[in-house]
Protein backbone atom coordinates (compact mmCIF):
# COMPACT_ATOMS: atom_id res chain seq x y z
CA UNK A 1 -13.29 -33.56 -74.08
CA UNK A 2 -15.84 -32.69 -71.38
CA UNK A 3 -18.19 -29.68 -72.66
CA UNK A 4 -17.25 -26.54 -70.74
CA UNK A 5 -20.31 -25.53 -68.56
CA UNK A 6 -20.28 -22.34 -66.34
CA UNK A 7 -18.00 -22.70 -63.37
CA UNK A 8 -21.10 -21.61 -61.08
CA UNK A 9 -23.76 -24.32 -62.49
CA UNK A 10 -21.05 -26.44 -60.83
CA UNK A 11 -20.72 -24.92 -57.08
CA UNK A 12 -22.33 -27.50 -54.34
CA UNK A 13 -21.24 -25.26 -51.20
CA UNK A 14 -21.70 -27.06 -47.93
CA UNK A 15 -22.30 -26.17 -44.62
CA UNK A 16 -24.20 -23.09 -43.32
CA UNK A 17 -25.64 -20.64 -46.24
CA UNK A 18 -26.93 -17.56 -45.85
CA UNK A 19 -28.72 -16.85 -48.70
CA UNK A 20 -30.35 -13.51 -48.09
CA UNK A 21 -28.11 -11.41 -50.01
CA UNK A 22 -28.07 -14.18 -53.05
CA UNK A 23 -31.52 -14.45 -53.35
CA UNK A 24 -31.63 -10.60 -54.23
CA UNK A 25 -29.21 -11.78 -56.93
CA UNK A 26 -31.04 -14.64 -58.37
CA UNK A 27 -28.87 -17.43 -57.21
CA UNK A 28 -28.81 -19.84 -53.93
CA UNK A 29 -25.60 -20.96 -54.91
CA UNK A 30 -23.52 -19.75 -52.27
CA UNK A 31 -20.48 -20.47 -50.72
CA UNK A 32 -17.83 -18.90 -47.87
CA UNK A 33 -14.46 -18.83 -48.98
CA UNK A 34 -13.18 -20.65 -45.97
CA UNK A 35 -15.35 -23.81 -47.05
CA UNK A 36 -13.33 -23.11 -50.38
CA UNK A 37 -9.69 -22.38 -49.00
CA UNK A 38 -7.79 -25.57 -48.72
CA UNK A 39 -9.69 -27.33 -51.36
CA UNK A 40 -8.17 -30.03 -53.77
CA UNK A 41 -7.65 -29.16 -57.03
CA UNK A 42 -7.93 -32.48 -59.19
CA UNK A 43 -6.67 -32.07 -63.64
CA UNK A 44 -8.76 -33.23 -66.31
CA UNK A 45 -7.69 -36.76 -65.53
CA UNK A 46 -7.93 -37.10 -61.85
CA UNK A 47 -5.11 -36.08 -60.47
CA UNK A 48 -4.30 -34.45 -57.37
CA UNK A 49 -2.45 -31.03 -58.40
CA UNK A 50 -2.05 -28.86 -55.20
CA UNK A 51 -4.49 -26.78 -52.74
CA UNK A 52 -6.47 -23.71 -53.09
CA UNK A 53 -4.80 -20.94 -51.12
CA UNK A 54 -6.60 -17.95 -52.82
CA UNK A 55 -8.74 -16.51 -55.42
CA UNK A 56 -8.36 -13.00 -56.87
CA UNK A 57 -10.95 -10.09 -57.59
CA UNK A 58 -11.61 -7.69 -60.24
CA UNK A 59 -14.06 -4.96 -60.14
CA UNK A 60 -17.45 -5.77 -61.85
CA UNK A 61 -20.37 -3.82 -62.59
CA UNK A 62 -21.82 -3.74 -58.92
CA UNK A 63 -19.94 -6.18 -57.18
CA UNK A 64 -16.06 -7.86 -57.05
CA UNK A 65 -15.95 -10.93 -59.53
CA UNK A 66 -13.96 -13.73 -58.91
CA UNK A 67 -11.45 -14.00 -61.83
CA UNK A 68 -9.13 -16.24 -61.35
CA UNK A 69 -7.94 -19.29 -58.50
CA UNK A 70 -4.77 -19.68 -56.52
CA UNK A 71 -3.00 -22.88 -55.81
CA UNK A 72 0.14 -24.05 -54.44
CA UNK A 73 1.60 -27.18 -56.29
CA UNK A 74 2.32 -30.20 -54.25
CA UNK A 75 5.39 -30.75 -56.34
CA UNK A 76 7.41 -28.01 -56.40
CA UNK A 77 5.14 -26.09 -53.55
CA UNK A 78 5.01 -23.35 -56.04
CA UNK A 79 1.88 -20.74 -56.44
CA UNK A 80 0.23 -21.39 -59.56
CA UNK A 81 -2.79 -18.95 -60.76
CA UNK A 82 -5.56 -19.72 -63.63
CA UNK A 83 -8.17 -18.10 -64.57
CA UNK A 84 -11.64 -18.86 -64.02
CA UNK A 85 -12.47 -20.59 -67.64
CA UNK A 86 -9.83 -22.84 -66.45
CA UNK A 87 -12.09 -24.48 -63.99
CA UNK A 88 -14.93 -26.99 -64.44
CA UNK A 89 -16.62 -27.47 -61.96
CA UNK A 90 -16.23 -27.11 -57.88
CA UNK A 91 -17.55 -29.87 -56.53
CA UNK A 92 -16.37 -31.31 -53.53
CA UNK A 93 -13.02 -30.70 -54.73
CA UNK A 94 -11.99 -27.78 -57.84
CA UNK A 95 -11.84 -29.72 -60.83
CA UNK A 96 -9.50 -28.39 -63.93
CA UNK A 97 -10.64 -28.59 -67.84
CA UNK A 98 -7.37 -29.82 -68.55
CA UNK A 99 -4.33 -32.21 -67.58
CA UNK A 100 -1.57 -31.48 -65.32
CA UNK A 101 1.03 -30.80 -68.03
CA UNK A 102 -0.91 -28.54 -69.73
CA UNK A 103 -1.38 -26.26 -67.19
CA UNK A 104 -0.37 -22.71 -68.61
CA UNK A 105 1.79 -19.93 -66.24
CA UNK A 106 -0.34 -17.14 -65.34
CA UNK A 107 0.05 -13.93 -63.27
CA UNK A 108 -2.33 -11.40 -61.37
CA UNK A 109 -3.36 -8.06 -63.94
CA UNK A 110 -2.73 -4.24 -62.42
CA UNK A 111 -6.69 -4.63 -61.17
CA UNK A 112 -6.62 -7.70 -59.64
CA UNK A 113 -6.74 -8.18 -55.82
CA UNK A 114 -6.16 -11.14 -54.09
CA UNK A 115 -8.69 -12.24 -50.95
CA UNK A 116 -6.29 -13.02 -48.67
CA UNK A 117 -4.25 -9.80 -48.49
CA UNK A 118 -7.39 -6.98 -49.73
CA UNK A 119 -10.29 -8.63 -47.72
CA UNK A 120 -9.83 -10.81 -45.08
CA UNK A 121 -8.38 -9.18 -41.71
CA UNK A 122 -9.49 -5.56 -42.71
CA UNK A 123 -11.42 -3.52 -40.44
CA UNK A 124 -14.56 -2.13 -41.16
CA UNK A 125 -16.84 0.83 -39.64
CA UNK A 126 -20.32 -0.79 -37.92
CA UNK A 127 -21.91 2.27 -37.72
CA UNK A 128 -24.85 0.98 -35.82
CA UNK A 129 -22.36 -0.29 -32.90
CA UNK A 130 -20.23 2.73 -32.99
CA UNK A 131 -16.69 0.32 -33.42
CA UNK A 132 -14.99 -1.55 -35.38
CA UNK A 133 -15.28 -5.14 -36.82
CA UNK A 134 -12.74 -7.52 -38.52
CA UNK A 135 -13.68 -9.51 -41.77
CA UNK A 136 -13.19 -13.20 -41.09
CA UNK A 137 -14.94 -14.55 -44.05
CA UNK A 138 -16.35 -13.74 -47.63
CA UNK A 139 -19.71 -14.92 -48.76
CA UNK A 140 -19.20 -15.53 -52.74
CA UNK A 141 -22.48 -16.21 -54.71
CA UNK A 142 -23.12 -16.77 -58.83
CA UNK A 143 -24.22 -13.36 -60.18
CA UNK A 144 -25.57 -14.22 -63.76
CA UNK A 145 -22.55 -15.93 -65.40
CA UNK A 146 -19.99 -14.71 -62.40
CA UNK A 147 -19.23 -16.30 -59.02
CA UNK A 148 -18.58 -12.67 -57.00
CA UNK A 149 -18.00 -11.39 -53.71
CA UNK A 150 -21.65 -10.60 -52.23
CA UNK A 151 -20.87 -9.91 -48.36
CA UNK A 152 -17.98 -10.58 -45.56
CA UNK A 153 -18.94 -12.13 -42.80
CA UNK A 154 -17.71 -10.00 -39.05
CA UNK A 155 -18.71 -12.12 -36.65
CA UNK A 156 -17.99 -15.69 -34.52
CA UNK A 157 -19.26 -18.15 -37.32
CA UNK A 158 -16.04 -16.95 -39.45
CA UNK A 159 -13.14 -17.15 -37.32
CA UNK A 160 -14.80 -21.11 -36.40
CA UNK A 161 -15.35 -21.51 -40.12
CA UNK A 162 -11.40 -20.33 -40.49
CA UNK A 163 -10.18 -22.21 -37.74
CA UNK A 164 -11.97 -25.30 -39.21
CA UNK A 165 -14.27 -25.43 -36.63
CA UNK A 166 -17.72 -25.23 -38.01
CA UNK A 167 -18.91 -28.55 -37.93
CA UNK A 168 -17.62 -29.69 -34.85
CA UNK A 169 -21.63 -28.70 -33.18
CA UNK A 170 -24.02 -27.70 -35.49
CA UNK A 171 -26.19 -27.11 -32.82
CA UNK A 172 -24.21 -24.46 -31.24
CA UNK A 173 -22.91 -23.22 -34.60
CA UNK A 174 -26.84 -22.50 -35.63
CA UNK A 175 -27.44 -20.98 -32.10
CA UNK A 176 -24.89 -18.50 -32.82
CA UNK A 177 -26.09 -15.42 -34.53
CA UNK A 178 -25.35 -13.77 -38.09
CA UNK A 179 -22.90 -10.92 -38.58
CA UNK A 180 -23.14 -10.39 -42.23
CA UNK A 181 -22.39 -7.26 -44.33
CA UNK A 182 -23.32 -7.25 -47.69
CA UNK A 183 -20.79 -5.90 -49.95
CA UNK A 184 -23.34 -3.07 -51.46
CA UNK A 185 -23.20 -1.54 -47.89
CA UNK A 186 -19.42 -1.62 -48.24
CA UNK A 187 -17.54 1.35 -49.39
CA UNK A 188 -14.12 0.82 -50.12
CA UNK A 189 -11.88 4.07 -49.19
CA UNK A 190 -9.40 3.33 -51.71
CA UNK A 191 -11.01 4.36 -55.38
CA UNK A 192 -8.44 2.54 -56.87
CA UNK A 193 -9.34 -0.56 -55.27
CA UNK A 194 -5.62 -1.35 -55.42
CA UNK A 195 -5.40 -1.31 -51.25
CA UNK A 196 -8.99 -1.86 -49.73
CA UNK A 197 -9.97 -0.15 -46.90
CA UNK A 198 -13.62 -0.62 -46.01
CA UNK A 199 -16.03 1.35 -43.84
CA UNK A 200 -19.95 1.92 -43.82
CA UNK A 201 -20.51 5.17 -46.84
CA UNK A 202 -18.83 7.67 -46.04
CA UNK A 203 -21.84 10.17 -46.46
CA UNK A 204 -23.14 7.91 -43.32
CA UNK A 205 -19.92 8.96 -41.40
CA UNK A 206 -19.86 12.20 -41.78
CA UNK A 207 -23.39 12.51 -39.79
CA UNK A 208 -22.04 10.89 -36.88
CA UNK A 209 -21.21 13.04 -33.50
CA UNK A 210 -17.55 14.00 -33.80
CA UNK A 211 -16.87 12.07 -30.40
CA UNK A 212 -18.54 8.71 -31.95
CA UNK A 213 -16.68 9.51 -35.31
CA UNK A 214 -13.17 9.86 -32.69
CA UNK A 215 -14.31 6.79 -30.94
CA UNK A 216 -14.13 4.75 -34.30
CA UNK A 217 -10.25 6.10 -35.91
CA UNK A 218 -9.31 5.18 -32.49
CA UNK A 219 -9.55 1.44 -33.37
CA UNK A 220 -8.53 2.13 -36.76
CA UNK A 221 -4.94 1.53 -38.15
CA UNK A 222 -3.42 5.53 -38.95
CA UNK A 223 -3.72 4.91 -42.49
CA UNK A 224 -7.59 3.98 -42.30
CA UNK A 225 -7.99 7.21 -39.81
CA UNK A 226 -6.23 9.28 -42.41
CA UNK A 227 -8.91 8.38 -45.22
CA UNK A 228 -11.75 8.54 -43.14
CA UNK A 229 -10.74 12.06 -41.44
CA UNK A 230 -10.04 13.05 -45.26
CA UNK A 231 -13.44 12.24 -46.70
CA UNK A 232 -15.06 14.42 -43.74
CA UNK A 233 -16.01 17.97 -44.47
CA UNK A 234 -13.34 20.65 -42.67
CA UNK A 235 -15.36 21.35 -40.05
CA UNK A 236 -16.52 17.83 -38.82
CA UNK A 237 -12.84 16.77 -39.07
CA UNK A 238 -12.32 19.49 -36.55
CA UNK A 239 -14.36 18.57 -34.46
CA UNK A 240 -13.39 15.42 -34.67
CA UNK A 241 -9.91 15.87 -34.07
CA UNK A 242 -10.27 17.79 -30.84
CA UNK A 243 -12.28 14.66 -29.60
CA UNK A 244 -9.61 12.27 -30.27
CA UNK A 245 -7.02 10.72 -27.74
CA UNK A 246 -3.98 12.55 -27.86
CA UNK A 247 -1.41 10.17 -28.46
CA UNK A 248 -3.33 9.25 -31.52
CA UNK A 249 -3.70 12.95 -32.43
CA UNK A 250 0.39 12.63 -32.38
CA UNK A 251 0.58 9.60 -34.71
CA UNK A 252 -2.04 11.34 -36.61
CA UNK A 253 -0.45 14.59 -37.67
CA UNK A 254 3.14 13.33 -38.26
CA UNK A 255 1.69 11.56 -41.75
CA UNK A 256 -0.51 14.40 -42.57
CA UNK A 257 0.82 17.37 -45.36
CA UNK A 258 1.04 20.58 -43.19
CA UNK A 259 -1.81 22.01 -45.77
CA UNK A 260 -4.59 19.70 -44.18
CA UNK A 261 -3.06 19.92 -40.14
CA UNK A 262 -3.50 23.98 -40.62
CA UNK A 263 -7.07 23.97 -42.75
CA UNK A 264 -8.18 21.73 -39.47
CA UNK A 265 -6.61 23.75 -36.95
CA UNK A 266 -8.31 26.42 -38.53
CA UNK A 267 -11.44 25.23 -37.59
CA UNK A 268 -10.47 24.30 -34.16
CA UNK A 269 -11.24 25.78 -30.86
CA UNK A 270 -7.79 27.91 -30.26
CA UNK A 271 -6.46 26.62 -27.22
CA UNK A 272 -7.12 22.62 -28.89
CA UNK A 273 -4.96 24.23 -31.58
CA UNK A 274 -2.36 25.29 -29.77
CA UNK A 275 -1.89 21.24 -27.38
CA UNK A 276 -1.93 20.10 -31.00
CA UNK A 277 0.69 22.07 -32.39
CA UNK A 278 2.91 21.67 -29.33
CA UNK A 279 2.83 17.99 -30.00
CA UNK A 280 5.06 18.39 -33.76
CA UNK A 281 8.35 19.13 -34.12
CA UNK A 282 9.45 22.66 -34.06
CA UNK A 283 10.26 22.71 -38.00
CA UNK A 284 6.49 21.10 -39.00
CA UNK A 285 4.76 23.31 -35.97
CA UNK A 286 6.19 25.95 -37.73
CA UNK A 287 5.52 25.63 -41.69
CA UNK A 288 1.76 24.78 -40.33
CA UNK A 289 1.36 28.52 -38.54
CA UNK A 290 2.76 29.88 -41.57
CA UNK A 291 -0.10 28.60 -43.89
CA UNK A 292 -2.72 28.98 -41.25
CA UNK A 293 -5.38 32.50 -41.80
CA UNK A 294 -2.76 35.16 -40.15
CA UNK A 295 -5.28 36.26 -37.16
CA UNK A 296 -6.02 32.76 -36.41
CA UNK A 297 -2.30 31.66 -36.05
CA UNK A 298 -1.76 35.04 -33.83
CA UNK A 299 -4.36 33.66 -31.31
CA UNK A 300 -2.64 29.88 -31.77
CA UNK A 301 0.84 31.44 -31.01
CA UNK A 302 -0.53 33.98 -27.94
CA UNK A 303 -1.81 30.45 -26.37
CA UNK A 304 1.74 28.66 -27.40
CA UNK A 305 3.96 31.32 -25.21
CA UNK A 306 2.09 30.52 -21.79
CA UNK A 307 3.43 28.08 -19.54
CA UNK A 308 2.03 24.46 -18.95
CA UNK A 309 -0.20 23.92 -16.07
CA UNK A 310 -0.90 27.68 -15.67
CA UNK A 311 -4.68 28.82 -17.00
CA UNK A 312 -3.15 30.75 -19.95
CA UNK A 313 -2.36 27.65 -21.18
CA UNK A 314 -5.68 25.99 -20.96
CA UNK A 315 -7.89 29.17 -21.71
CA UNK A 316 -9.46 29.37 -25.13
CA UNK A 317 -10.45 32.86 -27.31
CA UNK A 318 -13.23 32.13 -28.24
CA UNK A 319 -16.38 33.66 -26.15
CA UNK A 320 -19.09 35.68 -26.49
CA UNK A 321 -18.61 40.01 -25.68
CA UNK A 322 -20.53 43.26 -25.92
CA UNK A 323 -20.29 46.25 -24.87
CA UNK A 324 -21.91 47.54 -22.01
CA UNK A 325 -24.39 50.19 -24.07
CA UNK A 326 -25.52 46.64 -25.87
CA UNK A 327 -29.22 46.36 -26.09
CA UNK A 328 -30.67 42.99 -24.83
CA UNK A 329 -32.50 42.44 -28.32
CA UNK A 330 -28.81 43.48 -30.00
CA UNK A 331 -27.06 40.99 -27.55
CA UNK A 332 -29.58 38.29 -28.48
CA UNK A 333 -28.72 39.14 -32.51
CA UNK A 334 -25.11 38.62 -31.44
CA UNK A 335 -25.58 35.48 -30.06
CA UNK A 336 -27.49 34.28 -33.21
CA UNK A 337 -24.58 35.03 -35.33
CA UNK A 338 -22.17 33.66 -32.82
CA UNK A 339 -23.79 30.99 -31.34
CA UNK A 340 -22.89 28.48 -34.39
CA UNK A 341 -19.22 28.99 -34.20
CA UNK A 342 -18.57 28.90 -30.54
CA UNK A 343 -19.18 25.99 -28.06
CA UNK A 344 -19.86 27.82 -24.56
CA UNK A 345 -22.26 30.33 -25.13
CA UNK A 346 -24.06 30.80 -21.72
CA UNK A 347 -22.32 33.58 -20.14
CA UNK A 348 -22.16 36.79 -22.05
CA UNK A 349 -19.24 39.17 -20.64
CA UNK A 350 -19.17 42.64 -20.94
CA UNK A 351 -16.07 44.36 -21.97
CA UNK A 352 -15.06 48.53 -22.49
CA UNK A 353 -13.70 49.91 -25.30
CA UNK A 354 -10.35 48.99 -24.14
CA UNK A 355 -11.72 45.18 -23.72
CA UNK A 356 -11.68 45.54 -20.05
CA UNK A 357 -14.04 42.73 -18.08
CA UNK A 358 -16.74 45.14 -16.47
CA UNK A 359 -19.19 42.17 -15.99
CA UNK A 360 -20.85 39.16 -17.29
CA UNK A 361 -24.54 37.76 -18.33
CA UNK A 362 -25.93 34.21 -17.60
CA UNK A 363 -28.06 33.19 -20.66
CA UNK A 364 -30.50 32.89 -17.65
CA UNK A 365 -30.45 36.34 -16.87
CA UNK A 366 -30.48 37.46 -20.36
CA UNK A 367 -33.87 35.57 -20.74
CA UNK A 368 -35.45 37.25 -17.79
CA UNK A 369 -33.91 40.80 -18.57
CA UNK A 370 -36.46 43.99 -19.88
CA UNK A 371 -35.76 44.47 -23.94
CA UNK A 372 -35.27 47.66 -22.72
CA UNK A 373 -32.15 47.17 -20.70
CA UNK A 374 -28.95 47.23 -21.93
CA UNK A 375 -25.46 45.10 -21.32
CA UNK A 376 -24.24 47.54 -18.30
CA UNK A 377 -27.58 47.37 -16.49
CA UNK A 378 -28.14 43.34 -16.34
CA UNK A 379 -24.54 42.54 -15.89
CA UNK A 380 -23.29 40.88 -12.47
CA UNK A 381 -20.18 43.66 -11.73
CA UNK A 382 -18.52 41.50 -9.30
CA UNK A 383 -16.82 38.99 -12.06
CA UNK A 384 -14.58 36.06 -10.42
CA UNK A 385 -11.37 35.81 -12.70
CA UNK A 386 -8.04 34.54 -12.89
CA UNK A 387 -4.67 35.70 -14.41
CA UNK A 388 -3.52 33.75 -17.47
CA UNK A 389 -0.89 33.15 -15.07
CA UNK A 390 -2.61 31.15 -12.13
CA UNK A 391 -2.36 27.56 -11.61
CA UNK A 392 -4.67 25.19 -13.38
CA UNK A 393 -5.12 24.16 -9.82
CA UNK A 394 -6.24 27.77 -9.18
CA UNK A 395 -8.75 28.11 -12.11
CA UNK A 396 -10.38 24.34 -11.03
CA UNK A 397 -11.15 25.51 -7.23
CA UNK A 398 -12.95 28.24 -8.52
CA UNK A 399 -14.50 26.66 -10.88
CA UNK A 400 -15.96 23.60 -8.59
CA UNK A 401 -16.50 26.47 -5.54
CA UNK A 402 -19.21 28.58 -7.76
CA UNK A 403 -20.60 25.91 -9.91
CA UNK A 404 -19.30 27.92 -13.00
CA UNK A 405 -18.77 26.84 -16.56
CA UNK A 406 -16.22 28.72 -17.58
CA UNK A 407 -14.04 31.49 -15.48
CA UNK A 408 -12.46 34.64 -17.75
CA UNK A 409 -9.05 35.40 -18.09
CA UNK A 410 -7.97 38.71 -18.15
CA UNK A 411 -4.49 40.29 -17.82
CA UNK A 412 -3.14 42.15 -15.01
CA UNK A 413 -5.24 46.25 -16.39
CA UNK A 414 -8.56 43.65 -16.43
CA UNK A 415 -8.18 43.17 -20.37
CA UNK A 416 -10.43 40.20 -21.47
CA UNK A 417 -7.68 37.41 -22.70
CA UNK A 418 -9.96 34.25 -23.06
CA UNK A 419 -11.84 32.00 -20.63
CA UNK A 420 -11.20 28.39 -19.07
CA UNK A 421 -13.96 26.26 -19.36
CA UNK A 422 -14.57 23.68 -16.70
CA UNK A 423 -14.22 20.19 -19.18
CA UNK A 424 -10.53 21.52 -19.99
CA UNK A 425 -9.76 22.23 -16.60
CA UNK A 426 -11.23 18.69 -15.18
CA UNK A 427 -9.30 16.98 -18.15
CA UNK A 428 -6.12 18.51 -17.14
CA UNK A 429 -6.21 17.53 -13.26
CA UNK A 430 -7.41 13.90 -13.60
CA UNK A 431 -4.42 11.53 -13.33
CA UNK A 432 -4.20 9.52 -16.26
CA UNK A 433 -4.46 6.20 -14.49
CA UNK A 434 -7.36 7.29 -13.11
CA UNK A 435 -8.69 8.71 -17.09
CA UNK A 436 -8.38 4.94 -17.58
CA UNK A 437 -10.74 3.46 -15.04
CA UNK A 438 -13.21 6.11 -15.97
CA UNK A 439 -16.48 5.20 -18.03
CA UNK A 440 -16.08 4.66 -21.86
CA UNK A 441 -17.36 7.70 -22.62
CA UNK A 442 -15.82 10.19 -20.29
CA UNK A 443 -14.54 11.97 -23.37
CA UNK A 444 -17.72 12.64 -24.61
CA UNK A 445 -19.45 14.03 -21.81
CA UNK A 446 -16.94 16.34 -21.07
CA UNK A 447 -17.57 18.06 -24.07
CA UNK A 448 -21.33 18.85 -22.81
CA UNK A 449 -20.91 22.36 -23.07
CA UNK A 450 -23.90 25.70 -22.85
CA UNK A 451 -26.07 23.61 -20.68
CA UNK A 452 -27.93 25.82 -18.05
């Protein structure tokens, strides 16, 4: 009997290599598993015993080891699965140690994945591109005594190498460039490992912009968007979700436990709270309010009763207010402490003691103002407003007419009620064929908000 020798001493891979990533392992033995898949695998004695279809995985101690090979039987067309010491050598085609009729049953263990269905075809985060890419290949390489998984391969060269296409111009093939990921950037969302879902770290996630963060779970599957929106912090996810496309805000919070939808709408600007409620069913929309902070569902349910297309509906509570006997160096302190948690902070309006709109403050003016004045001598008295009844139409004229960022709305004694900033009115009136021919990032730069 032949002497066993490690199955890696024995891997000739052909075709392209890319042998970054296995030189930082030691080895140059590499190989894609598409130059594997489809193999012949040949007994002890020569014969021709069926085709590799896959190989399974088992967690290692960096990297995914290859522990066993599956083939399907060109007798009975049956899968058959050995382990790795069951192979000599692959070479041209996989060689067994032993003969056909000795060829033990085996089955996948409880950690075992299988290439096919964990690895190829899953999406992963490029975080340098902002999107997402598909895995079409999987770079294996020996690690010490182990052939493992070292990288996936996102780009052109796999699907060809899948499609059996590489070698039909090696010139063009060698022109095209390398998209490969090694696995030690990949971070699979699943800790389990027993449904891999992979995406850049997640630490590197979380310090994207919300909007880039929104752009990426929109190409995800709802599952994927689910992890990734789980392993940001509270308030990114917030953020995040208010950035997101509606319709997959929809799909989004029908699969999520009413605990996480109200810790998120929590942290969300009011009137984004309330368009996101409105989209569950009355029962979950509900159950959510109930476990939301009781002051912050009051606001969430004051938006909820105005009517759609009216300003009530689009204004949000959250602004900046003093009094009138404010100092400027006390309205400045304000905004400090403010500042952080709201999103339009450039107009400062003054309100009574019954929250009455006497004025307002550009940031501009504040800048220019005496510390000695106070609220009630910088303010501009002659306030445009609108009635949280008004069209949205309404709100948007005035808006464009005076260049404003935001217009207050106040009831019909002049009580502050919220404001209407101009990104939520301009999202509301565009057509939504016409929100499709707009630029990529439309989204994102209507959430430029406190610029002078």
């Amino acid at each position: 009997m032949r002497s066993s020798k490690s199955i890696t001493d024995n891997i000739k891979a052909p075709g392209p290599l890319w042998v970054k990533e296995a030189a930082s392992n030691g080895t140059n033995r590499v190989s894609f598993f598409s130059q594997l898949q489809g193999k012949k695998i040949v007994d002890r004695d020569g014969n021709v015993v069926g085709k590799l279809t896959d190989l399974s995985l088992r967690p290692g101690e960096a990297l995914l080891e290859i522990s066993r090979i599956v083939y399907t039987s060109n007798i009975l067309g049956e899968k058959v699965i050995l382990p790795m010491s069951s192979i000599f050598s692959i070479d041209g085609d996989i060689r067994l140690e032993m003969a056909r009729d000795e060829i033990p049953p085996g089955r996948l263990s409880e950690r075992e994945l299988l290439v096919t269905e964990t690895i190829l075809d899953k999406q992963i985060v490029d975080i340098d591109g902002l999107k997402v890419v598909r895995v079409n290949d999987v770079l294996l390489a020996q690690v010490k005594k182990s052939l493992c998984l070292v990288a996936v391969d996102v780009g052109f060269k796999g699907i060809l190498r899948r499609l059996g296409l590489s070698g039909l111009s090696r010139g063009l093939l060698d022109k095209l460039p390398n998209h490969i990921i090694p696995w030690s950037y990949i971070d699979p969302l699943d800790p389990s490992l027993r449904s891999i879902h992979l995406k850049i770290s997640r630490k590197t996630i979380n310090d994207l912009h919300p909007a880039d963060i929104a752009d990426i779970l929109e190409d995800l599957s709802n599952k994927d968007r689910l992890l990734i929106l789980d392993s940001l912090g509270e308030e990114t996810a917030a953020e995040t979700m208010e950035e997101v496309n509606p319709e997959v805000q929809a799909t989004m919070v029908k699969q999520m436990d009413s605990d996480d939808v109200a810790d998120i709408l929590e942290n969300m600007n009011p009137d984004d709270a309330a368009d996101l409620l409105g989209m569950m069913s009355e029962n979950k929309a509900s159950e959510v309010l109930n476990l939301m902070d009781e002051e912050e569902a009051k606001e969430v349910k004051e938006l909820m009763m105005y009517s759609d297309r009216s300003a009530g509906s689009l204004m949000t509570t959250e602004y900046i207010a003093v009094p009138s006997d404010c100092s400027v160096p006390d309205i400045f302190a304000r905004l400090r402490r403010s500042g952080q948690e709201i999103d339009l902070i450039y107009y400062i309006y003054v309100l009574s003691a019954q929250e009455q709109l006497l004025g307002v403050i550009s940031l501009r003016d504040l800048l220019l103002a005496d510390p000695a004045q106070n609220a009630g001598e910088v303010m501009k008295k002659e306030v445009i407003r609108v009635l949280p009844t008004s069209s949205v139409e309404e709100a948007t004229n005035l808006l464009s007419k005076y260049d404003f960022l935001s217009v207050p709305v106040v009831d019909q004694d002049g009580k502050m009620l919220g404001i209407v900033t101009f990104d939520d009115a301009l999202d509301e009136i565009i057509p939504e064929d016409l929100k499709k021919r707009l630029p990529w990032n439309y989204h994102k730069l209507r959430r430029v908000r406190g610029v002078a």
